[in-house]
N, C-alpha and C. Protein backbone atom coordinates (compact mmCIF):
# COMPACT_ATOMS: atom_id res chain seq x y z
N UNK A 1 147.24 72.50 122.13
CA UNK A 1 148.37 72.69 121.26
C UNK A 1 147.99 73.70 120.18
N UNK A 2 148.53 74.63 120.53
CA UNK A 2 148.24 75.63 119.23
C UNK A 2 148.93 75.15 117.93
N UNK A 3 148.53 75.51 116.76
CA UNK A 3 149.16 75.69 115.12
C UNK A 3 149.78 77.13 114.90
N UNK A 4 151.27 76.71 114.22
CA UNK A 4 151.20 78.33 114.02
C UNK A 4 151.13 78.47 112.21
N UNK A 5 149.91 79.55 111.90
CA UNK A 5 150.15 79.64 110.19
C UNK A 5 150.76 80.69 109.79
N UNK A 6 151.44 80.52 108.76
CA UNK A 6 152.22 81.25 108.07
C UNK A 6 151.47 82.65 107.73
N UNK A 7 151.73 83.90 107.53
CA UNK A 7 151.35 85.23 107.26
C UNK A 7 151.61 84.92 105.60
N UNK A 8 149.94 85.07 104.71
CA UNK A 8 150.07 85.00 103.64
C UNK A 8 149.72 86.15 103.09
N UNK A 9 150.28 87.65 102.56
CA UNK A 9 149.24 88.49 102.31
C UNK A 9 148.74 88.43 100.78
N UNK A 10 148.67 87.17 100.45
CA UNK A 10 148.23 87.07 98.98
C UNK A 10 146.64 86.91 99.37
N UNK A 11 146.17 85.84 100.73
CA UNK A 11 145.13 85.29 101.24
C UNK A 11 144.35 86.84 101.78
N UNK A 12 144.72 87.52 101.90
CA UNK A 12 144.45 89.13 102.83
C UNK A 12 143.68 89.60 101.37
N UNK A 13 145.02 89.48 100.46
CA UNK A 13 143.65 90.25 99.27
C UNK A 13 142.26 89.77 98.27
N UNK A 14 142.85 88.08 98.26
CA UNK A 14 141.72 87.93 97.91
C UNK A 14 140.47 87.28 99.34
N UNK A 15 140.41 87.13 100.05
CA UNK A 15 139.69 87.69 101.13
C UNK A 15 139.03 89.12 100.73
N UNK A 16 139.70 90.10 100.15
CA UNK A 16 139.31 91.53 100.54
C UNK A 16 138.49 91.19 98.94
N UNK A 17 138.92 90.72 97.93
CA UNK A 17 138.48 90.78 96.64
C UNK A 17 136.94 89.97 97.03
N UNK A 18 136.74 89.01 97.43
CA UNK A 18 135.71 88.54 97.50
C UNK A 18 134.92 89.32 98.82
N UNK A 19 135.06 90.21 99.59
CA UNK A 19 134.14 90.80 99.85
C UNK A 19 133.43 91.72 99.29
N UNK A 20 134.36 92.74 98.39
CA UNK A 20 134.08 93.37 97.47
C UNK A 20 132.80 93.03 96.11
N UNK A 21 133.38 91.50 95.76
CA UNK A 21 132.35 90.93 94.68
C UNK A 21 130.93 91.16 95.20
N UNK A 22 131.13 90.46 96.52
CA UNK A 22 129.68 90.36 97.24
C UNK A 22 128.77 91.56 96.84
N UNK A 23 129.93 92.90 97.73
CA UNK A 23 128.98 93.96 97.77
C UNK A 23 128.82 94.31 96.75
N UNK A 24 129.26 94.38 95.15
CA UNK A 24 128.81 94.95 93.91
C UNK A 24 127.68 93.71 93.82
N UNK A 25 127.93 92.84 93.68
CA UNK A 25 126.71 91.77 93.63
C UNK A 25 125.57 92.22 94.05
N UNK A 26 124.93 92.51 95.46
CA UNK A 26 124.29 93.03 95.86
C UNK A 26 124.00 94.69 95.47
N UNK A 27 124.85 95.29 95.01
CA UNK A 27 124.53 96.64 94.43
C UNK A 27 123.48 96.27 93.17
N UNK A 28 124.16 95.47 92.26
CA UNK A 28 123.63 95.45 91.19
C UNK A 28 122.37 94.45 90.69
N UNK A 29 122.73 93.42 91.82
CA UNK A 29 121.19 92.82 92.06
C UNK A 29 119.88 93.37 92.41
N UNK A 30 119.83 94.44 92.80
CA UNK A 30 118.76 95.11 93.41
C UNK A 30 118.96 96.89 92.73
N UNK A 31 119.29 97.58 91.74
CA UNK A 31 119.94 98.60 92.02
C UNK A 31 118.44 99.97 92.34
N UNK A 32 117.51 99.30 92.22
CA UNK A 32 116.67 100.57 92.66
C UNK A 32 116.39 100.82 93.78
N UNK A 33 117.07 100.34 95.15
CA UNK A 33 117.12 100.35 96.22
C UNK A 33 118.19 101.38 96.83
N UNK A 34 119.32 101.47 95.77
CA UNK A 34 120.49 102.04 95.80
C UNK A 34 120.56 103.23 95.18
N UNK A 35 119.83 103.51 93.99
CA UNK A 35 119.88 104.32 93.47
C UNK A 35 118.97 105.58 93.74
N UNK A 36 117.40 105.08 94.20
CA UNK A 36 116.25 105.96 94.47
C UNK A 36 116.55 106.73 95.63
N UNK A 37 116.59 108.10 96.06
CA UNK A 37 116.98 108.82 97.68
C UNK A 37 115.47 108.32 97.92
N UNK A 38 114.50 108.19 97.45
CA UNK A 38 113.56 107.97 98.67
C UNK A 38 113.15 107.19 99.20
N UNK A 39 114.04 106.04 98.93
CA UNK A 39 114.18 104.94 99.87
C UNK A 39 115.61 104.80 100.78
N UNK A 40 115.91 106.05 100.99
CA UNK A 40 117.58 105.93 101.53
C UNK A 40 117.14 105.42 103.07
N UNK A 41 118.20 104.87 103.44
CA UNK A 41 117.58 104.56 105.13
C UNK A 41 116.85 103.85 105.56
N UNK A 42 116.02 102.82 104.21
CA UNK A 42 114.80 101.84 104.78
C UNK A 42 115.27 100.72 104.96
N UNK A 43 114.68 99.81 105.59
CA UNK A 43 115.59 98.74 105.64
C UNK A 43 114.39 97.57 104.57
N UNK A 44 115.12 96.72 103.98
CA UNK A 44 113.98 96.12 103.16
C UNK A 44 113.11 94.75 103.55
N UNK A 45 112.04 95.06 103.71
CA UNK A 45 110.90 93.96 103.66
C UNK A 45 110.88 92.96 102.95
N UNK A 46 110.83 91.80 103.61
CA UNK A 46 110.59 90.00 102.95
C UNK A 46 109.50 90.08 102.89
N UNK A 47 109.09 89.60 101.94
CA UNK A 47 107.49 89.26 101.24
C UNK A 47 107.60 87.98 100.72
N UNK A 48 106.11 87.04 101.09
CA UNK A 48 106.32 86.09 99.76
C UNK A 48 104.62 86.44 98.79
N UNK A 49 104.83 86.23 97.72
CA UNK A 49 103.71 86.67 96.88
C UNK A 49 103.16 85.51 96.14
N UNK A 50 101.95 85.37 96.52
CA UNK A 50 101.99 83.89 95.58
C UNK A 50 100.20 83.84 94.73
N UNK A 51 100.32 83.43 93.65
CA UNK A 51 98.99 84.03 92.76
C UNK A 51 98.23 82.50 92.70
N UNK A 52 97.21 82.64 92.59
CA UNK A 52 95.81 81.37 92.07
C UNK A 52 95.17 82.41 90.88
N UNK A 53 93.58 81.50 90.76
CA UNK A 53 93.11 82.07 89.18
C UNK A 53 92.48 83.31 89.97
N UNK A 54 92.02 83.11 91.33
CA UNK A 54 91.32 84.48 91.80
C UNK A 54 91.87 86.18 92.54
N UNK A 55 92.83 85.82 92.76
CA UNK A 55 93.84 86.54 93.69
C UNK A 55 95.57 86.42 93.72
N UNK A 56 95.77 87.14 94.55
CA UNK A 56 97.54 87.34 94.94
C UNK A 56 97.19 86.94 96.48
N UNK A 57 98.15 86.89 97.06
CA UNK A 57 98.51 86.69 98.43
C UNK A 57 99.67 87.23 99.00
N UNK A 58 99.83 88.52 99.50
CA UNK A 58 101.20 88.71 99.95
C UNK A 58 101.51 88.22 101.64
N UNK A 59 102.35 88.11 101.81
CA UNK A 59 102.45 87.85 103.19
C UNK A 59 104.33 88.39 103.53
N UNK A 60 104.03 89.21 104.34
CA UNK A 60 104.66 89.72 105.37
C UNK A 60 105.47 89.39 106.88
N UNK A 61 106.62 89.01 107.09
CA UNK A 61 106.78 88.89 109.06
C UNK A 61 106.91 90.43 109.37
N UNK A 62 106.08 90.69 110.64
CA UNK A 62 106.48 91.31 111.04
C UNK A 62 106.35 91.64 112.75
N UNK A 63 107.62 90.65 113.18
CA UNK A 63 107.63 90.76 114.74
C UNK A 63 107.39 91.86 115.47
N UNK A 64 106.70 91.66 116.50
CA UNK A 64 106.64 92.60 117.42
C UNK A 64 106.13 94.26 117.06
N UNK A 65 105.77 94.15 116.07
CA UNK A 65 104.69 95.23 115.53
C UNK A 65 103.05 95.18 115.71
N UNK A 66 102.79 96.10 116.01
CA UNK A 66 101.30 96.17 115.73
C UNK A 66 100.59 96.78 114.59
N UNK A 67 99.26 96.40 114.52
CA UNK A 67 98.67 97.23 113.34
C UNK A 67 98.90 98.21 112.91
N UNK A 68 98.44 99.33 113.93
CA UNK A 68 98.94 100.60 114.09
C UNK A 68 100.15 101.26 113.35
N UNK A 69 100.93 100.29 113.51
CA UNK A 69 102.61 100.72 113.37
C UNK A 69 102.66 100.41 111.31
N UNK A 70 101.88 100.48 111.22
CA UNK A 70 102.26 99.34 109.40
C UNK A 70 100.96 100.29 108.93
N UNK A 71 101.59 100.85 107.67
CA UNK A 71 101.23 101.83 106.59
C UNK A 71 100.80 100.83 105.22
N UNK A 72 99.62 100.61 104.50
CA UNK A 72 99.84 100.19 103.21
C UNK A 72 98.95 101.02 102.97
N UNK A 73 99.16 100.78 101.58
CA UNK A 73 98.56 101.86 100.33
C UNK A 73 98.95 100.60 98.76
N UNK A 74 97.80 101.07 97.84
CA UNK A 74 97.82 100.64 96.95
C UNK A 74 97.45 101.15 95.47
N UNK A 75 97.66 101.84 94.94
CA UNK A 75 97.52 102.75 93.68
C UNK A 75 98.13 102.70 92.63
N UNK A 76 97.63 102.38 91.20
CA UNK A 76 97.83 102.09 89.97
C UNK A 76 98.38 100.50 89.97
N UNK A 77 98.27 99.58 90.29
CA UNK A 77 98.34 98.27 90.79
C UNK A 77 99.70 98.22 91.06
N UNK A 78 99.99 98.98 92.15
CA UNK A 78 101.01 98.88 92.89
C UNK A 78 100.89 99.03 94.49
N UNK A 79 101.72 97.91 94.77
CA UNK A 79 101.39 97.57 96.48
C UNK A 79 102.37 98.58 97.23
N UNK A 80 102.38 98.98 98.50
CA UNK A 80 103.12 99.24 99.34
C UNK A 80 103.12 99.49 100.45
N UNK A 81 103.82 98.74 100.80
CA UNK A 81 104.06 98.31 102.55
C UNK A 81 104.91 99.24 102.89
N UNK A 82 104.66 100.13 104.17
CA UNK A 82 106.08 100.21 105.05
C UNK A 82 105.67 100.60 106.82
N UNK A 83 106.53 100.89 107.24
CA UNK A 83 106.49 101.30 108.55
C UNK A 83 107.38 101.18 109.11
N UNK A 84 107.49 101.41 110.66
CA UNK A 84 108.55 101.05 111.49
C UNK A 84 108.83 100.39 113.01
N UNK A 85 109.93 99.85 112.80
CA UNK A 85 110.49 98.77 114.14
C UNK A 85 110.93 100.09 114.97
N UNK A 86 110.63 100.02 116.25
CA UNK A 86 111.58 100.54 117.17
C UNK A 86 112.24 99.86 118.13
N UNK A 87 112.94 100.79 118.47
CA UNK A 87 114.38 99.58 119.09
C UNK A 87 113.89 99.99 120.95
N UNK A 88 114.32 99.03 121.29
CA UNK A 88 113.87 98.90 123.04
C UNK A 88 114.52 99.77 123.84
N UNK A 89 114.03 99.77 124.79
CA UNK A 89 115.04 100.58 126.01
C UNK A 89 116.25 100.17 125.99
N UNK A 90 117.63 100.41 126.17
CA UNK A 90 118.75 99.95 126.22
C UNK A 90 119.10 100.22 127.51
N UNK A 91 119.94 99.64 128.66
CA UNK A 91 120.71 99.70 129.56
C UNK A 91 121.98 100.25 129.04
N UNK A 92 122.45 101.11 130.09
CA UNK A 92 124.07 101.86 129.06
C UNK A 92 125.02 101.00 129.85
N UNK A 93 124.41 100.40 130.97
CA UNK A 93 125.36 99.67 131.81
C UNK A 93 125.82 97.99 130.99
N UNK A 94 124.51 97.84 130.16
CA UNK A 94 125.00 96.34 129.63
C UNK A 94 126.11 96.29 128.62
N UNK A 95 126.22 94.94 128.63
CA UNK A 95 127.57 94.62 127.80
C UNK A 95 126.86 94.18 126.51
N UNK A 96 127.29 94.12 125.66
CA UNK A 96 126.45 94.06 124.03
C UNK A 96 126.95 92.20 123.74
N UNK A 97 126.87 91.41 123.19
CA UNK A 97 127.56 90.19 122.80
C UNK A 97 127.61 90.00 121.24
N UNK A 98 126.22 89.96 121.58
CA UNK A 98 125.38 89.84 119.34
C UNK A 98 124.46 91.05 119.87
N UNK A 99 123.91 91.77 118.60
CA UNK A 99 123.34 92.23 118.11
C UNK A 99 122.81 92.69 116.48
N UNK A 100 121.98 91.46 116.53
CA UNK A 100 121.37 91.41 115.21
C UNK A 100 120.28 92.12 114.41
N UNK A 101 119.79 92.01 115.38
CA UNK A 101 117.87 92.39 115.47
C UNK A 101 117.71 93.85 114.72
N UNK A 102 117.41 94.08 113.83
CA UNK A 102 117.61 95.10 112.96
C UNK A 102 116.07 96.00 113.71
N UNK A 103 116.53 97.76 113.76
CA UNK A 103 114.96 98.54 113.92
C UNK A 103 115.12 99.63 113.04
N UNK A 104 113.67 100.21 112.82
CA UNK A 104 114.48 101.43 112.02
C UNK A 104 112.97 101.13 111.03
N UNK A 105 113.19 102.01 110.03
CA UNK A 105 112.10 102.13 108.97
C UNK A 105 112.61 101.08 107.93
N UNK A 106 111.00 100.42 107.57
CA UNK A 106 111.14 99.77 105.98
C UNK A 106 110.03 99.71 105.35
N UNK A 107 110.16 99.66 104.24
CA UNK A 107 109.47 99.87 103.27
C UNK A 107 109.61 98.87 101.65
N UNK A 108 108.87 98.37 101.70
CA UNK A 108 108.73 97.60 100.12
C UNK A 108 107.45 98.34 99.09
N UNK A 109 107.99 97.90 97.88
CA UNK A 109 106.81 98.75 96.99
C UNK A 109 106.87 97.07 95.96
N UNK A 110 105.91 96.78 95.16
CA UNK A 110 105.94 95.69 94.33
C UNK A 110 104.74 96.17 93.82
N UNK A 111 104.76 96.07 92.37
CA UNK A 111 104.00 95.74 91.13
C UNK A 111 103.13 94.57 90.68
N UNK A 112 102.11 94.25 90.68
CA UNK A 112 101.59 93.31 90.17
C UNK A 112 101.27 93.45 88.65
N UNK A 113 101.40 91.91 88.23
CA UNK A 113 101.30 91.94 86.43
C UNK A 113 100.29 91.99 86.18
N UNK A 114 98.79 92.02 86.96
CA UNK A 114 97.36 92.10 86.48
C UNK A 114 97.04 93.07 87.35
N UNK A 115 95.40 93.21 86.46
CA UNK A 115 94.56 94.35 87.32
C UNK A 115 94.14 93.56 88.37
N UNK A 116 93.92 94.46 89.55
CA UNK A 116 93.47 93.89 91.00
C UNK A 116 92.72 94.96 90.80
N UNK A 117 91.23 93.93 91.58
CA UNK A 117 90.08 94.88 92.30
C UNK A 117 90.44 95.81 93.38
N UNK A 118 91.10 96.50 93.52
CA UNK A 118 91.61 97.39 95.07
C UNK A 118 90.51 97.68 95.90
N UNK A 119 89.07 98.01 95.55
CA UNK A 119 87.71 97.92 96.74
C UNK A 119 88.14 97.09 97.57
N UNK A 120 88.22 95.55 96.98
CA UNK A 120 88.14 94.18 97.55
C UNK A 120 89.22 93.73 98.57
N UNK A 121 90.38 94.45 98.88
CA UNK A 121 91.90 94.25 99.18
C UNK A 121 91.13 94.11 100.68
N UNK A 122 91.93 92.74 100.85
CA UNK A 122 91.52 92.68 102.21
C UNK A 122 92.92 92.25 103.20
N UNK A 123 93.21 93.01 104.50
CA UNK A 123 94.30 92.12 105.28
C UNK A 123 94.11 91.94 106.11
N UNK A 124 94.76 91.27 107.18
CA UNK A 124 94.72 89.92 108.36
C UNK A 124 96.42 90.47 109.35
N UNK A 125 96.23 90.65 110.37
CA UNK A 125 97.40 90.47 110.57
C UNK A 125 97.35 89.81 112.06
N UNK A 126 98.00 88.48 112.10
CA UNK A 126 97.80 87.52 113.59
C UNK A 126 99.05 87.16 113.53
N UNK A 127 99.61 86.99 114.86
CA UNK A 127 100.99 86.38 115.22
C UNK A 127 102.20 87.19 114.23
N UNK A 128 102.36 88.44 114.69
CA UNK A 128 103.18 89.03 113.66
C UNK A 128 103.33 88.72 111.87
N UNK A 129 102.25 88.03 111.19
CA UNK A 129 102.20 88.01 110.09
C UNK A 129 101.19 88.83 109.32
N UNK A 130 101.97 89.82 108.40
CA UNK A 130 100.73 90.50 107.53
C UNK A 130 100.32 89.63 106.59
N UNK A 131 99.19 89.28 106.48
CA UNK A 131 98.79 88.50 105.11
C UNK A 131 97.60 89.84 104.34
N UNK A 132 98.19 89.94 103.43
CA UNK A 132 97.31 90.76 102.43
C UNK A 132 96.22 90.10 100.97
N UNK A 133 95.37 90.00 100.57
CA UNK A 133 94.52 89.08 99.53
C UNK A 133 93.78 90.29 98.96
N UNK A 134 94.17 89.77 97.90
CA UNK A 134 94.37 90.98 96.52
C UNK A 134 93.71 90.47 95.36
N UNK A 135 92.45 90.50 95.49
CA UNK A 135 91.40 89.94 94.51
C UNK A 135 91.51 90.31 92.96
N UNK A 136 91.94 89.66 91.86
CA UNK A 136 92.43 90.00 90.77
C UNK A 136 90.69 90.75 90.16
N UNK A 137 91.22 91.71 89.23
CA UNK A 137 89.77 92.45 88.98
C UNK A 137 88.90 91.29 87.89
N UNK A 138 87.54 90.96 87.94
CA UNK A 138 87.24 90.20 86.77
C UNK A 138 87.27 90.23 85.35
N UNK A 139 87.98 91.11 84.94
CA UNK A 139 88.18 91.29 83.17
C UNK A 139 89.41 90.42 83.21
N UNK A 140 90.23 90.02 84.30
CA UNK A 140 91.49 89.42 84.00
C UNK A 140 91.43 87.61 84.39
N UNK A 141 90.25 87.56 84.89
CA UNK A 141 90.53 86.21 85.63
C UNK A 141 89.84 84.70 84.66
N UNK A 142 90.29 84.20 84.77
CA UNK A 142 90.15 82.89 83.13
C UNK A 142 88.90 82.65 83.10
N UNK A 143 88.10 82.30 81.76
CA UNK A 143 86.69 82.14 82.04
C UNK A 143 86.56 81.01 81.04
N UNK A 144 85.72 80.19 81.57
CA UNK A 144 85.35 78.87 81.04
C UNK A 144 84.84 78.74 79.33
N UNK A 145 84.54 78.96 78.39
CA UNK A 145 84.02 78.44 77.22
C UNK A 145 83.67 77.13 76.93
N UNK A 146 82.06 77.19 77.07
CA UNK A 146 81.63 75.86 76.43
C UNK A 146 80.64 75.93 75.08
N UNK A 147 80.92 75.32 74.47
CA UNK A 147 79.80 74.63 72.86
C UNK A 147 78.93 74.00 72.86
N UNK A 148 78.31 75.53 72.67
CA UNK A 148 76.46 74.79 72.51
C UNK A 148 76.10 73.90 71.31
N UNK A 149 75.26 72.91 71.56
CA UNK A 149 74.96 72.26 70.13
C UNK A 149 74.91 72.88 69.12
N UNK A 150 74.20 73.79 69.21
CA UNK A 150 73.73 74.49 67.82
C UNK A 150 75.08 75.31 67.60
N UNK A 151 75.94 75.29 68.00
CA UNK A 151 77.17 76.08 67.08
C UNK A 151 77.38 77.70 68.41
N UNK A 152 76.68 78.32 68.60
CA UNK A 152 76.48 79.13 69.69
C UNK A 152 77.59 79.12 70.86
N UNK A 153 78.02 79.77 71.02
CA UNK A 153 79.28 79.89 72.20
C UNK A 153 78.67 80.56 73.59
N UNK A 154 78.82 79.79 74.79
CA UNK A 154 78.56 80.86 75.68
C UNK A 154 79.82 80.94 76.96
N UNK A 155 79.79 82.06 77.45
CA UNK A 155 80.86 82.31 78.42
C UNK A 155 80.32 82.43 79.61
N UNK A 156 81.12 81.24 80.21
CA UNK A 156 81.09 81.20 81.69
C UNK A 156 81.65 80.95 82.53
N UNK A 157 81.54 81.22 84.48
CA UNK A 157 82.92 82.08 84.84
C UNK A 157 83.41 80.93 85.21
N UNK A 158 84.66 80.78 85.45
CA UNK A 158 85.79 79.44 85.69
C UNK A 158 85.24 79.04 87.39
């Protein structure tokens, strides 16, 4: 049994109004993505970044890539990842249904709030995950203070 609904075009515009919000939302949530040309065309990288007293940890997915294929660089304590997905052979004969699977170039850049040792930068990449470990430099990393009897302070490392 079908329903039949009424033609509302009040529902048409705000439908159209709230797609709109979205996309300024997203403009202005991110706007150096939008604004910089030399990131025009990248598609953007998920990272999660997570800090202890000795290091950062970034970590990366990145399916069906190999080493090879993935560019980092790190200069003035700034990280950056990029590289690129390529897209598979296509059949011209197939029929499409979904197509989600995003290919193409991306690139992330992120800042860290401390000095990192960059010698020390070490990465891992198994089962399509980049994991990157980013040894904070030692002038930044917490150091123990204990009180000597005699009044005397000495410093030592956490």
């Amino acid at each position: 049994m079908s329903r039949i609904i009424r033609w509302d075009p009040f529902r048409e515009v705000v439908s159209m109004r709230n797609q709109m919000d979205r996309l300024v939302a997203d403009v202005f949530s991110n706007p150096s993505v939008w604004q910089n040309d030399e990131y025009a065309g990248f598609m953007r990288l998920a990272l999660d970044v997570t800090e202890n007293d000795d290091s950062y940890t970034v970590r990366a997915s990145l399916p069906g890539l190999k080493p090879e294929d993935v560019e980092i660089s790190f200069s003035e304590n700034t990280l950056t990842i990029k590289g690129e997905s390529k897209e598979e052979n296509v059949d011209e004969n197939e029929k499409w249904h979904l197509r989600e699977r995003r290919f193409g170039s991306f690139m992330r850049t992120i800042s860290l709030p401390t000095m990192v040792n960059a010698d020390a930068i070490d990465a891992d990449f198994a089962d399509g995950v980049l994991t990157l470990s980013l040894p904070k430099a030692e002038e930044v990393k917490p150091r123990r203070i204990s009180i000597k009897p005699n009044g005397q302070k000495a410093v030592e490392a956490a």
